[in-house]
C-alpha atoms as a PDB file:
ATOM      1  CA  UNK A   1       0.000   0.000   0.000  1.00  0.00           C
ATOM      2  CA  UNK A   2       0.940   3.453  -0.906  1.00  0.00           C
ATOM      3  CA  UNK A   3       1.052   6.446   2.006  1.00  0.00           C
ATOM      4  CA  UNK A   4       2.373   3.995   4.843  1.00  0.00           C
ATOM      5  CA  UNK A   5       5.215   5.722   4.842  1.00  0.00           C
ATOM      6  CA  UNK A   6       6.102   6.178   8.943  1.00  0.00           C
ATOM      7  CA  UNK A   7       8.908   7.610  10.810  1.00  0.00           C
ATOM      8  CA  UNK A   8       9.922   6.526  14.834  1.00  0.00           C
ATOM      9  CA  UNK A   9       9.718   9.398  17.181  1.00  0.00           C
ATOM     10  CA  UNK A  10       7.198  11.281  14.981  1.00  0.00           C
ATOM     11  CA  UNK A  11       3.525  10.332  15.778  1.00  0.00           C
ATOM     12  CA  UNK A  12       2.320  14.104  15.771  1.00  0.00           C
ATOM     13  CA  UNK A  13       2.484  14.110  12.487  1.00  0.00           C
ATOM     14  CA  UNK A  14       0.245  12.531  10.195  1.00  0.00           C
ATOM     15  CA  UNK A  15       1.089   9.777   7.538  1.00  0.00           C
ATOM     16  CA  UNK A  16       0.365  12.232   4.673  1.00  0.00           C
ATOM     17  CA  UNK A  17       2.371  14.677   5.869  1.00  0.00           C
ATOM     18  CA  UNK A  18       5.221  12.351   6.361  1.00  0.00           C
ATOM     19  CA  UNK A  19       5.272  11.436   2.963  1.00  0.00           C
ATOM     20  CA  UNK A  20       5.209  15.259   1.836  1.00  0.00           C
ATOM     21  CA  UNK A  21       8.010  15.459   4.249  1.00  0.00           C
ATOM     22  CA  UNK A  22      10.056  12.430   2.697  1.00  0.00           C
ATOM     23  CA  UNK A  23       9.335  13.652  -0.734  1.00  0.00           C
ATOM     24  CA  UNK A  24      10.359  17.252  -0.138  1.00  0.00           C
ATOM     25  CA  UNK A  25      13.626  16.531   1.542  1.00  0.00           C
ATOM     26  CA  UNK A  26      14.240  13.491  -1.292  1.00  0.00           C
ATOM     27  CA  UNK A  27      14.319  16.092  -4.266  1.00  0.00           C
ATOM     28  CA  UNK A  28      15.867  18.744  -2.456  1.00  0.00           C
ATOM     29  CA  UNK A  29      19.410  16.399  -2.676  1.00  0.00           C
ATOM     30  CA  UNK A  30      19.203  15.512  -5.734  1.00  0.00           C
ATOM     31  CA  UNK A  31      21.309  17.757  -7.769  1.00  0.00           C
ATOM     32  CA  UNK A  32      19.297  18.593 -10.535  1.00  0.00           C
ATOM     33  CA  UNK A  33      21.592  21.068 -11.537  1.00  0.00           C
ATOM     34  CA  UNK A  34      24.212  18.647 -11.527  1.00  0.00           C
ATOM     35  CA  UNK A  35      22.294  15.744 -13.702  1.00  0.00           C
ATOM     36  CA  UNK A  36      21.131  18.401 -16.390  1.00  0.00           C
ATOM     37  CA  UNK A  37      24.863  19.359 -16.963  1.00  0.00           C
ATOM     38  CA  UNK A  38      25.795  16.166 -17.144  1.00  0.00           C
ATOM     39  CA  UNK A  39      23.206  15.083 -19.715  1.00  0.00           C
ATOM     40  CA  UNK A  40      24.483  18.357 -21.852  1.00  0.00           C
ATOM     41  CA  UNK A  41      27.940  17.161 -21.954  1.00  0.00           C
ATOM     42  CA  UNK A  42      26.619  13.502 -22.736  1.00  0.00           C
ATOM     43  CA  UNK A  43      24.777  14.841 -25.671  1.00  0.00           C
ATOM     44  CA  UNK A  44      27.667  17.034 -27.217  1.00  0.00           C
ATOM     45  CA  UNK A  45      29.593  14.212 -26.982  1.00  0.00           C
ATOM     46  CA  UNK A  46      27.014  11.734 -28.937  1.00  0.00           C
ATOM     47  CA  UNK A  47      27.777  10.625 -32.356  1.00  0.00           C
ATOM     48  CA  UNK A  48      24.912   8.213 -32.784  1.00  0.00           C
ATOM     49  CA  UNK A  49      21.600   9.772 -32.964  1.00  0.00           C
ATOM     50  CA  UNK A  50      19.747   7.091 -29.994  1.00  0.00           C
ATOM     51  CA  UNK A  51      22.696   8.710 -27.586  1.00  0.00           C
ATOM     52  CA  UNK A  52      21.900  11.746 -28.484  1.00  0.00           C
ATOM     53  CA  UNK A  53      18.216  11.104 -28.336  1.00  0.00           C
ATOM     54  CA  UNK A  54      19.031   9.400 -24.776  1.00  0.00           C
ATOM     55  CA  UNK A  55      20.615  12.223 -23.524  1.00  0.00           C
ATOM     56  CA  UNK A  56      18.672  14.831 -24.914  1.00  0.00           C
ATOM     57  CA  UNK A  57      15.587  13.056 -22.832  1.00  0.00           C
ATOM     58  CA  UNK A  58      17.348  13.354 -19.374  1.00  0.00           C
ATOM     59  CA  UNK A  59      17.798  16.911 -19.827  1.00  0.00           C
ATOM     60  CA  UNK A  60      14.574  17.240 -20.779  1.00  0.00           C
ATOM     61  CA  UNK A  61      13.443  15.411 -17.383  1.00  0.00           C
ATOM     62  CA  UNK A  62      15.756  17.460 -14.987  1.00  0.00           C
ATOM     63  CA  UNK A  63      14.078  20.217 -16.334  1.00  0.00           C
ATOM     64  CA  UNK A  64      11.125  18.874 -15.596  1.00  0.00           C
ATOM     65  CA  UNK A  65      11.800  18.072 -12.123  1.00  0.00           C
ATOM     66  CA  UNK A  66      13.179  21.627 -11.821  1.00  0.00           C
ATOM     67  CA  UNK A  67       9.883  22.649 -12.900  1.00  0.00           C
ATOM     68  CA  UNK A  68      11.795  24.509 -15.725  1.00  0.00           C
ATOM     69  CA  UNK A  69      10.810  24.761 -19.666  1.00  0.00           C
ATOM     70  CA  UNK A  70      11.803  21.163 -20.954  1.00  0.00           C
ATOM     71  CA  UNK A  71       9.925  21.534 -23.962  1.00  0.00           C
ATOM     72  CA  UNK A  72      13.213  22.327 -25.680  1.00  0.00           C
ATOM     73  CA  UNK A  73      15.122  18.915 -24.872  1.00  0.00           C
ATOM     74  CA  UNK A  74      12.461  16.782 -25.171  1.00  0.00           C
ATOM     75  CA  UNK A  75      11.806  17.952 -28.364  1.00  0.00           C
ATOM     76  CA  UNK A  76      15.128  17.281 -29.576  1.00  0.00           C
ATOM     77  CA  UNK A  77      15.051  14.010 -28.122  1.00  0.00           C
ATOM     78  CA  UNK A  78      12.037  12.626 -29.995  1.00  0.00           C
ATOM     79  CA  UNK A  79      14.016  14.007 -33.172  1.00  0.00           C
ATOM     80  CA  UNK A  80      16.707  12.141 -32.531  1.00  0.00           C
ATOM     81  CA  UNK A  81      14.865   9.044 -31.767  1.00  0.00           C
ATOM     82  CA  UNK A  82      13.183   9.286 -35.373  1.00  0.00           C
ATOM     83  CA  UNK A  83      16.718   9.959 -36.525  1.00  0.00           C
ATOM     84  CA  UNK A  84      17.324   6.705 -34.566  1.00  0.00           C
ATOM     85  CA  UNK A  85      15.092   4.600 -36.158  1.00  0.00           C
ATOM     86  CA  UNK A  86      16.605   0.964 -37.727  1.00  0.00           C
ATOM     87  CA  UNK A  87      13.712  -2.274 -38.390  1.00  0.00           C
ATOM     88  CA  UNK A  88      12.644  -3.454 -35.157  1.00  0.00           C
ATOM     89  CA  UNK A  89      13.709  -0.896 -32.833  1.00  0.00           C
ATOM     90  CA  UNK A  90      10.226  -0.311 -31.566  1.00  0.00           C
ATOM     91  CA  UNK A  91      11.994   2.036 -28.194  1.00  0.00           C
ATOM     92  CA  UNK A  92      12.639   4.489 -30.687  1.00  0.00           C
ATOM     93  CA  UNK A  93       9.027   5.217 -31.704  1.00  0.00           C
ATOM     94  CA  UNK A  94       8.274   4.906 -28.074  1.00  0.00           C
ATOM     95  CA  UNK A  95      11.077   7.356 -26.902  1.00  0.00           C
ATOM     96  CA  UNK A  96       9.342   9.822 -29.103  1.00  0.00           C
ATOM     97  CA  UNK A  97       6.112   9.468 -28.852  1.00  0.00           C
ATOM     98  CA  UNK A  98       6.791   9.929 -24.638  1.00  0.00           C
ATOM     99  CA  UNK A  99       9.185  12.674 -24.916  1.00  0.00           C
ATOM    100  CA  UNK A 100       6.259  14.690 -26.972  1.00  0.00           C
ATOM    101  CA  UNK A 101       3.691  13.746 -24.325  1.00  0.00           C
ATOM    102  CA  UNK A 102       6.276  14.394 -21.528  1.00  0.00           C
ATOM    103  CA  UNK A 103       6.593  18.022 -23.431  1.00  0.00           C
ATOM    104  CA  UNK A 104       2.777  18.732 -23.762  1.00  0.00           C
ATOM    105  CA  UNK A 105       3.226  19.033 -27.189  1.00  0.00           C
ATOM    106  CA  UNK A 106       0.276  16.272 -28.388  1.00  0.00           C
ATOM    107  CA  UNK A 107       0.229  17.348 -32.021  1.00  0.00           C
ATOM    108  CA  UNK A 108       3.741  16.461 -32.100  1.00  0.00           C
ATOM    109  CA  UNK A 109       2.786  13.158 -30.154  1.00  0.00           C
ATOM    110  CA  UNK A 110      -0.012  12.666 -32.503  1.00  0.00           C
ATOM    111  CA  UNK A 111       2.470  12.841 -35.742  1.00  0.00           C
ATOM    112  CA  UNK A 112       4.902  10.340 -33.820  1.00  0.00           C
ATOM    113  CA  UNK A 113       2.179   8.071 -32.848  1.00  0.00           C
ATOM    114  CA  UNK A 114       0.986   8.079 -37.066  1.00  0.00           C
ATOM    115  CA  UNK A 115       4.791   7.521 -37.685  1.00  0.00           C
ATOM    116  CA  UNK A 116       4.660   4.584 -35.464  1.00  0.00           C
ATOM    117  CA  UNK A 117       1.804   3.077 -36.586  1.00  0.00           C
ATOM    118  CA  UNK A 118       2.975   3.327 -40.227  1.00  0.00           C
ATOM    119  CA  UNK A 119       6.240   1.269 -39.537  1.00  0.00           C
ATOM    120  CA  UNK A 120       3.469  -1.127 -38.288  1.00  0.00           C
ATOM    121  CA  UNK A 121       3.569  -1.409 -34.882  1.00  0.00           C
ATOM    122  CA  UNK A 122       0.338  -2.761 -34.944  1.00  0.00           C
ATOM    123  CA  UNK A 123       1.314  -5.571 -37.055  1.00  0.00           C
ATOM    124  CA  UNK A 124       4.015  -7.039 -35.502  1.00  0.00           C
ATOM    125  CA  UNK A 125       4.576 -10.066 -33.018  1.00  0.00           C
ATOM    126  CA  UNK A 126       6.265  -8.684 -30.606  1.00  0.00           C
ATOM    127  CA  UNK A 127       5.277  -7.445 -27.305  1.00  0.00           C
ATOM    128  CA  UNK A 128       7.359  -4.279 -26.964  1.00  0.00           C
ATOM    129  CA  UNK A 129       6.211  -3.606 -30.793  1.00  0.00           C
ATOM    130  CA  UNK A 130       2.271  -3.589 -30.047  1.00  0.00           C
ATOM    131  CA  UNK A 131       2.666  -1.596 -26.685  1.00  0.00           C
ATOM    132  CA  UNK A 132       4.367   1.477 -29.141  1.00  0.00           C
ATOM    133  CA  UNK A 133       1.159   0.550 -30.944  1.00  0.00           C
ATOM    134  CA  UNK A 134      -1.142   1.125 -28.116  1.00  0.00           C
ATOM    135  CA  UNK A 135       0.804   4.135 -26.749  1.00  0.00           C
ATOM    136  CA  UNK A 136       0.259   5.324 -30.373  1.00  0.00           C
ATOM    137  CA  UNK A 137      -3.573   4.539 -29.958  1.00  0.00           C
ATOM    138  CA  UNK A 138      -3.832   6.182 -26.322  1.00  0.00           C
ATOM    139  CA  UNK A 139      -2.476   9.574 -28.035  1.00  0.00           C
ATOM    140  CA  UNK A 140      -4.615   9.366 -31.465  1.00  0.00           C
ATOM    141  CA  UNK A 141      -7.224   8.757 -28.926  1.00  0.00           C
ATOM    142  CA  UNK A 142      -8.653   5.429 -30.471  1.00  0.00           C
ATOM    143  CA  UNK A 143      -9.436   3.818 -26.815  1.00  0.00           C
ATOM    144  CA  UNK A 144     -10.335   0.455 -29.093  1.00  0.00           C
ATOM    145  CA  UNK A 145      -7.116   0.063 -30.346  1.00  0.00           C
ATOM    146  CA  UNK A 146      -5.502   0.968 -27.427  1.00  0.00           C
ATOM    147  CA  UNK A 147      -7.199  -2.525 -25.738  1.00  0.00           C
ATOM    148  CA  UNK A 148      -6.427  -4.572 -28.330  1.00  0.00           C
ATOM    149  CA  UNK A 149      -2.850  -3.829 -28.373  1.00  0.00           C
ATOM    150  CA  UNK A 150      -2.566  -3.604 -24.542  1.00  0.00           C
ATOM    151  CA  UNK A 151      -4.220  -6.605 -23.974  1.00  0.00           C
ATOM    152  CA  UNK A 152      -1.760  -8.262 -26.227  1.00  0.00           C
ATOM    153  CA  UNK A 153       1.328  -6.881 -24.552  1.00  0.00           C
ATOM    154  CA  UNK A 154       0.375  -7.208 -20.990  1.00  0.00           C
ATOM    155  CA  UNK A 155       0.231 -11.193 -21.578  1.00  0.00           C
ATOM    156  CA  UNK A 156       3.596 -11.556 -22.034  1.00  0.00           C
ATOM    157  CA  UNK A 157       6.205 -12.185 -19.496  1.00  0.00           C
ATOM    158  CA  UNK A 158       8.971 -10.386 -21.193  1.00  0.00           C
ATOM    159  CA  UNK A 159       7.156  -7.208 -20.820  1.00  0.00           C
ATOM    160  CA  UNK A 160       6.347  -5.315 -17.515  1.00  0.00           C
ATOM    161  CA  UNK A 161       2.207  -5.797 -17.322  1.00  0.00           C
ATOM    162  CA  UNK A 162       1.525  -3.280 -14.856  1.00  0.00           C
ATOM    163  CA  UNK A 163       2.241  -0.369 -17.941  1.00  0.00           C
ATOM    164  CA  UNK A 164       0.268  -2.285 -20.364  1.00  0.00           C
ATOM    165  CA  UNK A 165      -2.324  -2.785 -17.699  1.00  0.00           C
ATOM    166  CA  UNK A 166      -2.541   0.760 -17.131  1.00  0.00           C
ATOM    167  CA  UNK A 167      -2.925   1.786 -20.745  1.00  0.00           C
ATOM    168  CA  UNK A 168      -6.054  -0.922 -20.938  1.00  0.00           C
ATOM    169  CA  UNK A 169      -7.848   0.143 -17.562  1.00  0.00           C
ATOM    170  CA  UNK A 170      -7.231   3.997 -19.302  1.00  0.00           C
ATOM    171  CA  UNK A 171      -9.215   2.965 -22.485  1.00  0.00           C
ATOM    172  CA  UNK A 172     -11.828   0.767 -20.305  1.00  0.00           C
ATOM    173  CA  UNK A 173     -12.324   4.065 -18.216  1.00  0.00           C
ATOM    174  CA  UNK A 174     -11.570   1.655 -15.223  1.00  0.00           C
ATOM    175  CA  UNK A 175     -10.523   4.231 -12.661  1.00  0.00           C
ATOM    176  CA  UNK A 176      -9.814   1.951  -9.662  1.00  0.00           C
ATOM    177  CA  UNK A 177      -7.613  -0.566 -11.831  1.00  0.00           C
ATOM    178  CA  UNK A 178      -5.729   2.070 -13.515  1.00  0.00           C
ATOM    179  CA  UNK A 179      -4.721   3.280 -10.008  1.00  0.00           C
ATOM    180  CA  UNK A 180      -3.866  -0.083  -8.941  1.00  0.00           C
ATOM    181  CA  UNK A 181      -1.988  -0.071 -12.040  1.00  0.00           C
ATOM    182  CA  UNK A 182      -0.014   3.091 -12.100  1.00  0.00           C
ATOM    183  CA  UNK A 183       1.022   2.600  -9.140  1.00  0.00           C
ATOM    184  CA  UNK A 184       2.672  -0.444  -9.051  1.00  0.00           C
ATOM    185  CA  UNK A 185       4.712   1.207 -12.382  1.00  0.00           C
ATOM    186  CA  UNK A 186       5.626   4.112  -9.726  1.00  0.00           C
ATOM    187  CA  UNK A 187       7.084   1.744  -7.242  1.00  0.00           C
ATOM    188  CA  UNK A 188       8.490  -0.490 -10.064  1.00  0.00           C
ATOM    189  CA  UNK A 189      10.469   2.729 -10.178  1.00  0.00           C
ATOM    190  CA  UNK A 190      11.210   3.293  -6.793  1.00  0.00           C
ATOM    191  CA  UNK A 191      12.879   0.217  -6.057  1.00  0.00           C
ATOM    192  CA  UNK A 192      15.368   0.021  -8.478  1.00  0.00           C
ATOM    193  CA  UNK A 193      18.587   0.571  -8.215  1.00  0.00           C
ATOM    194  CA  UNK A 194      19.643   2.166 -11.223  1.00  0.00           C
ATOM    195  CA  UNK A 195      17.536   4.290 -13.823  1.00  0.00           C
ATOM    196  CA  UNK A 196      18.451   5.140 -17.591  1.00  0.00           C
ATOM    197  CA  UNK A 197      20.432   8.169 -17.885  1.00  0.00           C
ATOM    198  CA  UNK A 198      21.311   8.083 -14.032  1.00  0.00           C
ATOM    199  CA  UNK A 199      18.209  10.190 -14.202  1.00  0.00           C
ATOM    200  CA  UNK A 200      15.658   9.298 -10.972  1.00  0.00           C
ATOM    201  CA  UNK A 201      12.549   9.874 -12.766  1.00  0.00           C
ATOM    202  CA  UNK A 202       9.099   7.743 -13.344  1.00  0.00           C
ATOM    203  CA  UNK A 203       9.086   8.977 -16.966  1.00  0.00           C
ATOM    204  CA  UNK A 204       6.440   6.362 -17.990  1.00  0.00           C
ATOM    205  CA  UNK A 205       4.730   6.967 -14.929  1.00  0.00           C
ATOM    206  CA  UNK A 206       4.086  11.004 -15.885  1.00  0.00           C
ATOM    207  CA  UNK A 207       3.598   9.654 -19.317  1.00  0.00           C
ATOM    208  CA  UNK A 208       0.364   7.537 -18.433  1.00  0.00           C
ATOM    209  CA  UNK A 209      -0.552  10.157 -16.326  1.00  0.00           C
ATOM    210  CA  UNK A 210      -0.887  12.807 -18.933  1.00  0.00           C
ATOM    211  CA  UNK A 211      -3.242  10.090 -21.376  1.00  0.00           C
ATOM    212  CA  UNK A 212      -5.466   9.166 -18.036  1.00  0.00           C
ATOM    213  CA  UNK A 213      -5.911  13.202 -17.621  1.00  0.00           C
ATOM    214  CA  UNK A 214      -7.071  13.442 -21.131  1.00  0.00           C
ATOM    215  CA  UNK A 215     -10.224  10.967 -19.884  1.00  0.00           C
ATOM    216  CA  UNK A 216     -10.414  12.711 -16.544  1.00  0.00           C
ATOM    217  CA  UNK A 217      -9.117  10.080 -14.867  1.00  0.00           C
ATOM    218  CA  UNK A 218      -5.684  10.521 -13.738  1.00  0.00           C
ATOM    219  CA  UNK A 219      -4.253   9.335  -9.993  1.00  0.00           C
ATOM    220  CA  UNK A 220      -3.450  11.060  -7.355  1.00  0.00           C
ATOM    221  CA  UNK A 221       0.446  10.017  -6.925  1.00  0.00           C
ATOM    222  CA  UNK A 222       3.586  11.769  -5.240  1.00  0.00           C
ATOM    223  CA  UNK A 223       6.965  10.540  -5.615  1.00  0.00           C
ATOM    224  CA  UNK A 224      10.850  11.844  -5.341  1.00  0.00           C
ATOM    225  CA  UNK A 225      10.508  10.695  -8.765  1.00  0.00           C
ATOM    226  CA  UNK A 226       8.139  12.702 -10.345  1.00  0.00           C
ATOM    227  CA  UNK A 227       7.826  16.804 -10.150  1.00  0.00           C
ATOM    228  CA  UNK A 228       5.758  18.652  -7.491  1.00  0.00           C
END
């Protein structure tokens, strides 16, 4: 269960306001700063366009845990992760299809999510392959499509269920199993020990987020992970 966060010697305070507590003090060391400078230099450096593309994303995310502009970076990163594009490589559709939804920039996510499905996402056999397709769905907004394609990658074991299962309870309008959903992604991300980039943030989390708000049913989730 979420919110059971407790600390000994501190029963004045309530559980919620433990948690803000533990959150608050959480981002304040992280050195944002510190992690957006690095991505910089990571993404001068790149030759390749998916390091680029990488590094161009975790800018994009410090900024957003800043609560700066990240429109910028992220918008570079989903160009570079066209630019990265080879048969097969169905993250790179998915990198850019999130980094325009992480941006707010949905007509952008909408022309990513048409790329996607033209490479045929929805055609192929893999699992990673049809959950681009249903992320391309969620943003286009075709909730049946979105199941179909969910439903398909959520029943395999080499891909993590609770995302597709969050995508499917988002086109079913199931608000309590979306919740359930999301936020076993958010701890999913919270227990790990390492995170792409070296950048602590629930990317896909903020990403499902964002399509559940667009059917008025998004949770209500706080993290070190994701922005205030």
């Amino acid at each position: 269960m979420r919110g059971t966060w407790k600390r000994t010697g501190d029963a004045s305070r309530s559980i919620p306001e433990l948690s803000a507590l533990r959150n608050a003090y959480s981002r304040a060391v992280i050195d944002w700063d510190g992690l957006l400078q690095a991505a910089r230099e990571r993404f001068e450096a790149a030759e390749e366009p998916l390091s680029r593309a990488t590094a161009a994303g975790a800018a994009g995310l410090a900024e957003l845990m800043r609560n700066r502009d990240a429109r910028p970076w992220l918008g570079r990163a989903a160009e570079e992760y066209r630019a990265s594009w080879r048969e097969g490589s169905w993250g790179r559709p998915i990198g850019a299809i999130k980094s325009r939804v992480l941006a707010g920039d949905w007509e952008g996510a909408e022309a990513d999510a048409r790329w996607a499905l033209e490479l045929g996402a929805s055609e192929t056999d893999t699992a990673i392959g049809r959950y681009a397709a249903a992320l391309a769905y969620a943003v286009l907004g075709d909730w049946s499509g979105v199941r179909i394609h969910a439903d398909f990658a959520r029943t395999h074991e080499t891909f993590p269920n609770e995302v597709a299962d969050a995508l499917a309870f988002v086109s079913a309008e199931d608000v309590v199993g979306y919740v359930e959903a999301v936020e076993g992604v958010l701890e999913s991300f919270e227990t790990r020990d390492a995170y792409l980039e070296d950048m602590p943030v629930a990317d896909t989390v903020l990403v499902l987020q964002a399509l559940a708000a667009r059917r008025g049913m998004a949770a209500d989730l706080t993290s070190p992970l994701l922005p205030t």
